[in-house]
N, C-alpha and C. Protein backbone atom coordinates (compact mmCIF):
# COMPACT_ATOMS: atom_id res chain seq x y z
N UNK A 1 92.08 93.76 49.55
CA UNK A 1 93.29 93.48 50.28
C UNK A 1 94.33 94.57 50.10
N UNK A 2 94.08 95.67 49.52
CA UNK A 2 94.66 96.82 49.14
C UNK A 2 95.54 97.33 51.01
N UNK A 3 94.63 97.09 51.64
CA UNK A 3 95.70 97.74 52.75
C UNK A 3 96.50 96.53 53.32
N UNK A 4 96.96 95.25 53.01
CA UNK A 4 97.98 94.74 53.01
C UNK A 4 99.18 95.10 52.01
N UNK A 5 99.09 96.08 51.22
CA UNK A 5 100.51 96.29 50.41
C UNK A 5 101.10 97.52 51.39
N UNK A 6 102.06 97.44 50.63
CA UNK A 6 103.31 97.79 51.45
C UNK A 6 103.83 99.03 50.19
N UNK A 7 103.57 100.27 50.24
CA UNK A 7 103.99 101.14 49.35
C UNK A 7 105.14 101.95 49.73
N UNK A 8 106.85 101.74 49.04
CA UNK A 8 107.78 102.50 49.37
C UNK A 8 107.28 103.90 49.79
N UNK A 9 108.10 104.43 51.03
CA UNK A 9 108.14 105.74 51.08
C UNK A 9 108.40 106.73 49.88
N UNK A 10 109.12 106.30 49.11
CA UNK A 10 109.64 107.00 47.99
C UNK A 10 109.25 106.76 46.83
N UNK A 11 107.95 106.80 46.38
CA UNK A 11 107.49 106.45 45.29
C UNK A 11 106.70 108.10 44.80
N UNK A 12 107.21 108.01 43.75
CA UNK A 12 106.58 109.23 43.14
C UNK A 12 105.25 108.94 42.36
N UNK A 13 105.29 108.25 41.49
CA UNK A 13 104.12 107.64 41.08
C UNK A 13 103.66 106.52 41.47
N UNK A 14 102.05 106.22 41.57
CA UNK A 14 101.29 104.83 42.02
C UNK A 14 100.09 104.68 40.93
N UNK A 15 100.53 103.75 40.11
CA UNK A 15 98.70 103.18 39.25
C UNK A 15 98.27 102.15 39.50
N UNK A 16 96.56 102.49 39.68
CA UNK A 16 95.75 101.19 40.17
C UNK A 16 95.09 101.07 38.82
N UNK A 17 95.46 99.51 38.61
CA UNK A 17 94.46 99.17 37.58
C UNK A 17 93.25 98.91 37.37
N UNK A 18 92.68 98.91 38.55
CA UNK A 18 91.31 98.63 39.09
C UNK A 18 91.02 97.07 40.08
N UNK A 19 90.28 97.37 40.31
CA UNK A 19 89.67 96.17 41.39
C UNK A 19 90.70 96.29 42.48
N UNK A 20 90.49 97.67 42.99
CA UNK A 20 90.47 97.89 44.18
C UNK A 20 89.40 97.45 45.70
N UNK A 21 87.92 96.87 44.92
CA UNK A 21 86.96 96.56 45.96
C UNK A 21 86.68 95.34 44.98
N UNK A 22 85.90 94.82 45.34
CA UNK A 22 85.01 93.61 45.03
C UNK A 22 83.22 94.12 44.66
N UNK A 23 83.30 95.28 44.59
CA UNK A 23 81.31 94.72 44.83
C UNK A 23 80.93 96.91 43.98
N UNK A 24 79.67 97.00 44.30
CA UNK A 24 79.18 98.23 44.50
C UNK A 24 79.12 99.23 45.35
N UNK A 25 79.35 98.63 46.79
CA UNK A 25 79.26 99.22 48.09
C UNK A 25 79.81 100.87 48.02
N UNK A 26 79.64 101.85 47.82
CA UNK A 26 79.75 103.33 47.88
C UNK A 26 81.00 103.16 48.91
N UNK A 27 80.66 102.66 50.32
CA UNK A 27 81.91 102.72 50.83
C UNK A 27 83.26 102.07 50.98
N UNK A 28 82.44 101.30 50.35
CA UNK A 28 84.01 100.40 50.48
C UNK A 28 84.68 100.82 49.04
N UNK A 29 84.60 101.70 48.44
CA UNK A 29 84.86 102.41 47.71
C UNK A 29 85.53 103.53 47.97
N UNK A 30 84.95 104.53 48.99
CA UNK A 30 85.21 105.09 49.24
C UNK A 30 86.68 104.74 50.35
N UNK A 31 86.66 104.00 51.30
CA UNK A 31 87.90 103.79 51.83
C UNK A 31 88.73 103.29 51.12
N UNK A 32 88.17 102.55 50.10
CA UNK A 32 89.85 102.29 49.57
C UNK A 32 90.16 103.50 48.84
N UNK A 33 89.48 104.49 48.85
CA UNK A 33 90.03 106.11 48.00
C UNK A 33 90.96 106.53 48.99
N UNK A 34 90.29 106.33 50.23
CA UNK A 34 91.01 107.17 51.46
C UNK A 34 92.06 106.81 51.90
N UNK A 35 92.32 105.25 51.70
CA UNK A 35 93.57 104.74 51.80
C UNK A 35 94.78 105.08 50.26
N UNK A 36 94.27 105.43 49.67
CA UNK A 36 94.64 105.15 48.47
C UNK A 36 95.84 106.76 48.15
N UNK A 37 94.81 107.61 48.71
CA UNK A 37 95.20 109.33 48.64
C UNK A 37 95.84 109.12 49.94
N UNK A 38 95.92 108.46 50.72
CA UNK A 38 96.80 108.64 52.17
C UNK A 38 98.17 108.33 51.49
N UNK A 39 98.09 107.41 50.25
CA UNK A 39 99.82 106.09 50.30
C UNK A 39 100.94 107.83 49.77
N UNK A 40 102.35 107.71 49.84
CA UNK A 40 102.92 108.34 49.73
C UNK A 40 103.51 108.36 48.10
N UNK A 41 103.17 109.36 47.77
CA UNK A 41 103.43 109.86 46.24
C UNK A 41 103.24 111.16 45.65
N UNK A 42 103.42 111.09 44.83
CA UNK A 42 103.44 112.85 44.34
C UNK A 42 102.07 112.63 42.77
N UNK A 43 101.96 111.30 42.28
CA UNK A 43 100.59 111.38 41.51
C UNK A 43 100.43 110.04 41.67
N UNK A 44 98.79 110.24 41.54
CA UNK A 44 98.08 108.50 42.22
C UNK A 44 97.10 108.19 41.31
N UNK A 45 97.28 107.76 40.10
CA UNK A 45 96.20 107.32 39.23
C UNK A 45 95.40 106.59 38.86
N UNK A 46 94.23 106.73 39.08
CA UNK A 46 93.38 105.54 39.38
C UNK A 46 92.35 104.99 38.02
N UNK A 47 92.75 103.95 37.72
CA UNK A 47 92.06 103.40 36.42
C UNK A 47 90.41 102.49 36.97
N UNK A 48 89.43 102.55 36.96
CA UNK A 48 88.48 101.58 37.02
C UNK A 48 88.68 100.51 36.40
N UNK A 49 88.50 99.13 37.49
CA UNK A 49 88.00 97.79 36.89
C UNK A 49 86.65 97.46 36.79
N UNK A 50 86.29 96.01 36.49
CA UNK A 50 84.84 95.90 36.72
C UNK A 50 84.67 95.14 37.67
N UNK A 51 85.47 95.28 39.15
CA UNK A 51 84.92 95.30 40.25
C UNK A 51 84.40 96.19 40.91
N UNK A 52 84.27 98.18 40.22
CA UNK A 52 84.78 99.11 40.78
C UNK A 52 82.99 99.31 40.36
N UNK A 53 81.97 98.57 39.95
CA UNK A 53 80.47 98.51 38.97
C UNK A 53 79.99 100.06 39.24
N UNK A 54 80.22 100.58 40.51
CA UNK A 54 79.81 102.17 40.67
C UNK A 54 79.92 102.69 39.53
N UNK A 55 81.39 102.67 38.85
CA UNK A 55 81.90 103.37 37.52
C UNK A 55 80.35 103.02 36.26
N UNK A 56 80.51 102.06 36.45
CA UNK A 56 79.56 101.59 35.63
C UNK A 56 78.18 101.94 35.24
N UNK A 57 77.75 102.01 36.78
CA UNK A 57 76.51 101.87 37.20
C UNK A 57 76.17 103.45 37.55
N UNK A 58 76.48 104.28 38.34
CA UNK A 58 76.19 105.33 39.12
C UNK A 58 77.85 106.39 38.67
N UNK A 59 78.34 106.32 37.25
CA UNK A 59 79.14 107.22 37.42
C UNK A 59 79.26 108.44 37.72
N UNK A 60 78.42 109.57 37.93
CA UNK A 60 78.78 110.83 38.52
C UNK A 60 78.81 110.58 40.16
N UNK A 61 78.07 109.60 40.44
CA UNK A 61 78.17 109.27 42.31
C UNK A 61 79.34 108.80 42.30
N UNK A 62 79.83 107.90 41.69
CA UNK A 62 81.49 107.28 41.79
C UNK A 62 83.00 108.20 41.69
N UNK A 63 82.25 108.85 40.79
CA UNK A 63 83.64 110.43 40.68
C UNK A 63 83.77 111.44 41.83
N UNK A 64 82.29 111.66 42.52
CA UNK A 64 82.20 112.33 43.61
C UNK A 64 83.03 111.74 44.55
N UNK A 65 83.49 110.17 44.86
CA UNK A 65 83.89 109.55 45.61
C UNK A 65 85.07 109.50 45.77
N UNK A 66 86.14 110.25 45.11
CA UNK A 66 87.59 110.03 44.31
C UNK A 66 88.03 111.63 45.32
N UNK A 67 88.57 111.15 46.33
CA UNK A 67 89.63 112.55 46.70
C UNK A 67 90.42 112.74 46.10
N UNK A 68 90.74 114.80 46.66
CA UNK A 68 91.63 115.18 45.84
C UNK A 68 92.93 114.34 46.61
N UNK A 69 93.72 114.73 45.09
CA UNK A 69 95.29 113.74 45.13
C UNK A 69 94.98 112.47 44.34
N UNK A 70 94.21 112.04 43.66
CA UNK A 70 94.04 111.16 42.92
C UNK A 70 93.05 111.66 41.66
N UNK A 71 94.19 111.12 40.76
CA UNK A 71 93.52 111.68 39.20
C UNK A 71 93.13 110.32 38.73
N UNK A 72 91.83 110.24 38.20
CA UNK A 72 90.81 109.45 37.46
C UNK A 72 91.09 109.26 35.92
N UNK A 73 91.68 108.21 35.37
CA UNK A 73 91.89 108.36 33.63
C UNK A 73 90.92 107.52 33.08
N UNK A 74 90.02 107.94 32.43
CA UNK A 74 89.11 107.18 31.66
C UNK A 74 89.25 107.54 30.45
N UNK A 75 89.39 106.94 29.39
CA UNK A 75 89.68 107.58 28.24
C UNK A 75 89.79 108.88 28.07
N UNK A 76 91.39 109.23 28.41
CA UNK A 76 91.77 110.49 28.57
C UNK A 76 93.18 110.48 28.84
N UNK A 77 93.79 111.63 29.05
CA UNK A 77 94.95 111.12 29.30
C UNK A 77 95.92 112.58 30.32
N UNK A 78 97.22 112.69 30.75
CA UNK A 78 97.50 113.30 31.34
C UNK A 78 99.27 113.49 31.02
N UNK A 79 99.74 114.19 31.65
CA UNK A 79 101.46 114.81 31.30
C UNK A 79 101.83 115.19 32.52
N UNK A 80 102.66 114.14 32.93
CA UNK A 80 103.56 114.23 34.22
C UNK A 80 104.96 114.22 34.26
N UNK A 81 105.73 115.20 34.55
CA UNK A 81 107.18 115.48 34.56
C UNK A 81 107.56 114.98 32.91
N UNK A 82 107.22 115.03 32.09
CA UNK A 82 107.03 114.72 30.66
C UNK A 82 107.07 112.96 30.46
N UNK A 83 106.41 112.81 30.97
CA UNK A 83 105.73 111.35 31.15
C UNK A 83 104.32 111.32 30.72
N UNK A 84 103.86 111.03 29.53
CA UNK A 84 102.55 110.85 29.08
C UNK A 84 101.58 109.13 29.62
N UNK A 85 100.79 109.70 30.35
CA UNK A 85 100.18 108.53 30.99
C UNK A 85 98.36 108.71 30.17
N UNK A 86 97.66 107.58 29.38
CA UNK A 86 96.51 107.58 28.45
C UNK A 86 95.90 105.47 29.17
N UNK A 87 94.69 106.30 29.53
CA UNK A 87 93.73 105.33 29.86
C UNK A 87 92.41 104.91 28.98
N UNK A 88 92.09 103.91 28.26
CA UNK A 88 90.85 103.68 27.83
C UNK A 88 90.51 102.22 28.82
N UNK A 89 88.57 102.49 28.77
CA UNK A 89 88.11 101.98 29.55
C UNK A 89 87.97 101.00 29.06
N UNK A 90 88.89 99.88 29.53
CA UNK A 90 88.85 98.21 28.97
C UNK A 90 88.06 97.92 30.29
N UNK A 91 87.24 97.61 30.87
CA UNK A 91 86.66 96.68 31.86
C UNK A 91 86.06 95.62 31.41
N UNK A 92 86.41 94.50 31.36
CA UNK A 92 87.71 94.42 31.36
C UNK A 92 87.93 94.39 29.57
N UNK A 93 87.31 94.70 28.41
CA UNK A 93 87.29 94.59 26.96
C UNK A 93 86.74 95.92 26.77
N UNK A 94 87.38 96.87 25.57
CA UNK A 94 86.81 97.46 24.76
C UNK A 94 85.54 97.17 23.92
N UNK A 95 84.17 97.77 23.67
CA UNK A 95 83.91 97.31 22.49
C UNK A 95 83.14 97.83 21.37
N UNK A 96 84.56 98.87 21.34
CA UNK A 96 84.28 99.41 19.41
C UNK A 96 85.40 99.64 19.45
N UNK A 97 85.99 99.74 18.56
CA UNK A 97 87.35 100.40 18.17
C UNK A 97 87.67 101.70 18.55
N UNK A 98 88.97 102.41 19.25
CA UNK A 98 88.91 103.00 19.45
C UNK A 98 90.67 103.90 19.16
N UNK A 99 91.31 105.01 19.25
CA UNK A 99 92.67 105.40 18.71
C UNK A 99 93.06 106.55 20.85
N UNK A 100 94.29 105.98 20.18
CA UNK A 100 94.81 106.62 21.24
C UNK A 100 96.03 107.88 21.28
N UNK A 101 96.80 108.42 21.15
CA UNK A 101 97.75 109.43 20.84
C UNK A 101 98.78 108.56 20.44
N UNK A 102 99.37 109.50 19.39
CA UNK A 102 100.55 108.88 18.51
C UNK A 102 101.93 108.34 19.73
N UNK A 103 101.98 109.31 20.90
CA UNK A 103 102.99 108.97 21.52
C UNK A 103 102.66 108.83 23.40
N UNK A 104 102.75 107.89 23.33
CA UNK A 104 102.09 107.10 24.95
C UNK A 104 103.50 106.83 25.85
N UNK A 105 103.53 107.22 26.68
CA UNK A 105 104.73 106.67 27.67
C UNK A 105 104.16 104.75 28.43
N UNK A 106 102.90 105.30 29.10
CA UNK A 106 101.91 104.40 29.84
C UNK A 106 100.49 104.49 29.34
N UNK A 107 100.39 103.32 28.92
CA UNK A 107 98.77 103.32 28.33
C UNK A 107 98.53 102.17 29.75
N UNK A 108 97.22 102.81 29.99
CA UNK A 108 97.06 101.72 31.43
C UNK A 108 95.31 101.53 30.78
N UNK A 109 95.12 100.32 31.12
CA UNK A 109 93.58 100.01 31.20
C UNK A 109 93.77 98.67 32.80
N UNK A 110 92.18 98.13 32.62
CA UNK A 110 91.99 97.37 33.28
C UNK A 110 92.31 96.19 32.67
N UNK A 111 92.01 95.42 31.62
CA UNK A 111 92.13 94.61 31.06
C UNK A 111 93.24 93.90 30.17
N UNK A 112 93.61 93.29 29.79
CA UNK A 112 94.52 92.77 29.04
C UNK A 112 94.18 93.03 27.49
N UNK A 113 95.69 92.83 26.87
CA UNK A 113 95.39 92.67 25.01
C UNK A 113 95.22 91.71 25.24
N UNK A 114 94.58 90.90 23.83
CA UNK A 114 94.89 89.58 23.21
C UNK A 114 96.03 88.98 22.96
N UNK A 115 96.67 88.00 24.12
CA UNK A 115 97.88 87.10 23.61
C UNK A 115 99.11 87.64 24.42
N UNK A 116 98.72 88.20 25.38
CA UNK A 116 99.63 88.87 26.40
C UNK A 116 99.52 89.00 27.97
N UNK A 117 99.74 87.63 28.51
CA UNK A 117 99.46 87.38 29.72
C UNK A 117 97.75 87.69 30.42
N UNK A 118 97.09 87.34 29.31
CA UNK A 118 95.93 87.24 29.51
C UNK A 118 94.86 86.05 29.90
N UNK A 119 95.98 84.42 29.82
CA UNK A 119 94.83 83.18 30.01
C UNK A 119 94.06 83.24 28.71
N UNK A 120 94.39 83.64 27.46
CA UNK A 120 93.32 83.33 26.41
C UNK A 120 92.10 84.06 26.12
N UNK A 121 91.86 85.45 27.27
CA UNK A 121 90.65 86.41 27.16
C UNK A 121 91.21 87.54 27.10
N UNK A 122 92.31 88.07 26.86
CA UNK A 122 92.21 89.89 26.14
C UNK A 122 91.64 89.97 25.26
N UNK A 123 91.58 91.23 25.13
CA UNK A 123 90.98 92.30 24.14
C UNK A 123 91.83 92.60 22.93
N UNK A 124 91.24 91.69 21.78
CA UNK A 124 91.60 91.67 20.41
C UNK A 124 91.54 93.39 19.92
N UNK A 125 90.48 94.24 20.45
CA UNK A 125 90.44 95.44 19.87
C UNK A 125 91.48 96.14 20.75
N UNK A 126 91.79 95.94 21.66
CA UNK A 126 93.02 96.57 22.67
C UNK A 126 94.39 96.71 21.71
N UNK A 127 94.19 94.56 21.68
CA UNK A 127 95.68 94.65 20.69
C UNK A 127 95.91 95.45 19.52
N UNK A 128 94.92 95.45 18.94
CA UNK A 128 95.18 96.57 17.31
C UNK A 128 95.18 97.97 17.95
N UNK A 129 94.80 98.30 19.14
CA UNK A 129 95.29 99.74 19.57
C UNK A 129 96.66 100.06 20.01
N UNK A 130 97.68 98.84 20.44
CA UNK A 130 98.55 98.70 20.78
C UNK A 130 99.85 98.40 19.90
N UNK A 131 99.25 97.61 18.75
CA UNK A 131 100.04 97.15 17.59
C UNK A 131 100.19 98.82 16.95
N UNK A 132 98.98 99.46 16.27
CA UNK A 132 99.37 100.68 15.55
C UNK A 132 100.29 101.77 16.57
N UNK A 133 99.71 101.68 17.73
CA UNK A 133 100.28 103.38 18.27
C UNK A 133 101.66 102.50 19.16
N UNK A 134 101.31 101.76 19.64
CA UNK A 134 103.27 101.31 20.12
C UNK A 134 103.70 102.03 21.45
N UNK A 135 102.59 101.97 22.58
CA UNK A 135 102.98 102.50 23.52
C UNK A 135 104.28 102.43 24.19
N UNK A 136 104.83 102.89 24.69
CA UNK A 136 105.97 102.14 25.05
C UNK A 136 105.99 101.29 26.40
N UNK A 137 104.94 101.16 27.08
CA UNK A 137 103.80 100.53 28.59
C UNK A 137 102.84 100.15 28.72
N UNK A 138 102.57 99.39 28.73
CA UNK A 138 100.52 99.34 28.82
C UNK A 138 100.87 98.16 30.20
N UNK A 139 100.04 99.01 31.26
CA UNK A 139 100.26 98.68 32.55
C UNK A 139 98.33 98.24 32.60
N UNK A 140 97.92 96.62 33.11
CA UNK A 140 96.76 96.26 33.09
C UNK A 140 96.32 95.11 34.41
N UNK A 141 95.48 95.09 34.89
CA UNK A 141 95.53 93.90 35.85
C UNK A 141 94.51 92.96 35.16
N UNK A 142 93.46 92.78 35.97
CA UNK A 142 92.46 91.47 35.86
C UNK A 142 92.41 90.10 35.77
N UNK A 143 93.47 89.69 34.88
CA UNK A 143 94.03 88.20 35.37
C UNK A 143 94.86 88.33 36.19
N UNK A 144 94.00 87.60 37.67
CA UNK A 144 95.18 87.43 38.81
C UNK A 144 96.18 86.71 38.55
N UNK A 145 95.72 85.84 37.65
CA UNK A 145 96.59 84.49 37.37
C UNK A 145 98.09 84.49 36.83
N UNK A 146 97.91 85.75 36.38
CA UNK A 146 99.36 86.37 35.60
C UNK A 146 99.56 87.47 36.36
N UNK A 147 99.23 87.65 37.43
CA UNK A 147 99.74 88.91 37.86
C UNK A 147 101.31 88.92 38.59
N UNK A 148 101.47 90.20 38.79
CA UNK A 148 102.94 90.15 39.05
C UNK A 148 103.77 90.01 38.06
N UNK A 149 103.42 89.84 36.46
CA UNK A 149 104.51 89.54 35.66
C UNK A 149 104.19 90.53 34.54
N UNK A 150 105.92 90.41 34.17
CA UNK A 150 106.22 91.50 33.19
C UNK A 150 106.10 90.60 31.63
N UNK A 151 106.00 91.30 30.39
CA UNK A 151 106.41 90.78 28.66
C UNK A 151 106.96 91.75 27.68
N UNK A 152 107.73 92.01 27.24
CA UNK A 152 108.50 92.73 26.17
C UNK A 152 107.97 91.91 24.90
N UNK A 153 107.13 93.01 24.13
CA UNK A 153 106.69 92.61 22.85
C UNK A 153 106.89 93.70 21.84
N UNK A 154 107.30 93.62 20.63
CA UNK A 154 106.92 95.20 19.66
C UNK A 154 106.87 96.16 20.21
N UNK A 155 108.02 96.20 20.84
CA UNK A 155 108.49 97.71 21.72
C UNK A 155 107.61 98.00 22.54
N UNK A 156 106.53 97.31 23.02
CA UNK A 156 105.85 97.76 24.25
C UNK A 156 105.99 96.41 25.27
N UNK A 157 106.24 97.22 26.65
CA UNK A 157 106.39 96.37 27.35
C UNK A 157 105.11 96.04 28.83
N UNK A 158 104.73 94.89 28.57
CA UNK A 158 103.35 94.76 29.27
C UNK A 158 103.45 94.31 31.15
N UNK A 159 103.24 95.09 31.20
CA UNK A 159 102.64 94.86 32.98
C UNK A 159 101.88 94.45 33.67
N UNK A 160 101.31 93.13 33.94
CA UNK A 160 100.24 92.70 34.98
C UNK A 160 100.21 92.80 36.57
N UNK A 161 99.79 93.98 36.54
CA UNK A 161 99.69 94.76 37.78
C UNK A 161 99.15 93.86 39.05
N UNK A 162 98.26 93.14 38.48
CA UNK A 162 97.41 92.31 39.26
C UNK A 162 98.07 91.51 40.47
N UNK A 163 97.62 92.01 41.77
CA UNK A 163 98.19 91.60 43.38
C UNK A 163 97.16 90.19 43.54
N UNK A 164 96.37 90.55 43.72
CA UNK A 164 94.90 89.43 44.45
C UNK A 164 95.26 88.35 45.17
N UNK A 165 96.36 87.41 44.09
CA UNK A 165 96.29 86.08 44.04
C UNK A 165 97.45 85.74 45.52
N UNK A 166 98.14 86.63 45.04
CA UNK A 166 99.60 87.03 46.05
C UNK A 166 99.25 87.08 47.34
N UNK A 167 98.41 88.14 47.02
CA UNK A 167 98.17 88.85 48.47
C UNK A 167 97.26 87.77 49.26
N UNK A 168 96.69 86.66 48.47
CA UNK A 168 95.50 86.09 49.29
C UNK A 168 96.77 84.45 50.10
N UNK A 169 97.86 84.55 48.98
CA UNK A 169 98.60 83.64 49.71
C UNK A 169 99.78 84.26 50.61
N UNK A 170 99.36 85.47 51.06
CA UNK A 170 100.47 85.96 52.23
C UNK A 170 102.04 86.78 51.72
N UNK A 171 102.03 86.60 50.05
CA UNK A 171 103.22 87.10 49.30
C UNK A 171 103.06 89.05 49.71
């Protein structure tokens, strides 16, 4: 439902948390890239969910699929206008432990921590990545159910990016 949003003209930055498609389909993958690098911005960062299974399944075919104008963060990270943006691949759970940079502006995954607008299923190993390093963002979708809403916790403040539920009731 990605081409029912409505993206200000004036947006400099756009992050997808993933589940942009529903399925495997190469193309329907691919158009929502094409729609995605069309929306108006100056950086467009695209996190995989585990609706996105290409990532999963066929990742060097899935990266091929990503036009330019959209940067891919998979455990990795990037420096924009001195804005530090760091992605690890929660789809939607981590699972080994893993460390992220001492100083995070936006830590974005797909998934939720533990105990933070999650319905009772984040990622306990997320949270101890979040508790030590103290992002000051961690922007995540996957529970539609909480989507749309913000939480201020231990100096990081959490984002449920997540449209789905909205978008399927006309919001």
């Amino acid at each position: 439902m990605h081409s029912r949003l409505v993206i200000p003209s004036q947006a400099d930055i756009l992050i997808c948390a993933g589940d942009g498609i529903n399925g495997i389909e190469k193309q329907e993958l691919s158009d929502f890239f094409n729609w995605y690098a069309a929306q108006p911005a100056l950086l467009r960062i695209f996190v995989a969910g585990n609706h996105e299974l290409l990532f999963d399944l066929y990742p060097d075919e899935a990266r091929l699929l990503i036009p330019r104008g959209i940067r891919l963060l998979e455990n990795s990270g990037i420096k924009y206008d001195d804005i530090s943006f760091y992605s690890l691949a929660a789809r939607p759970w981590l699972h080994q432990a893993v460390e992220i940079p001492s100083e995070v502006d936006f830590l974005i995954t797909h998934g939720p921590a533990k105990g933070v607008l999650d319905e009772g299923t984040g990622c306990a190993l997320l949270q101890k990545v979040i508790s030590k390093h103290k992002p000051l963002n961690h922007v995540f979708g996957h529970i539609h159910a909480c989507g749309n809403q913000m939480e201020t916790s231990s100096n990081t403040t959490y984002y449920n990016v997540s449209r789905h539920e909205t978008l399927q009731n006309g919001i």
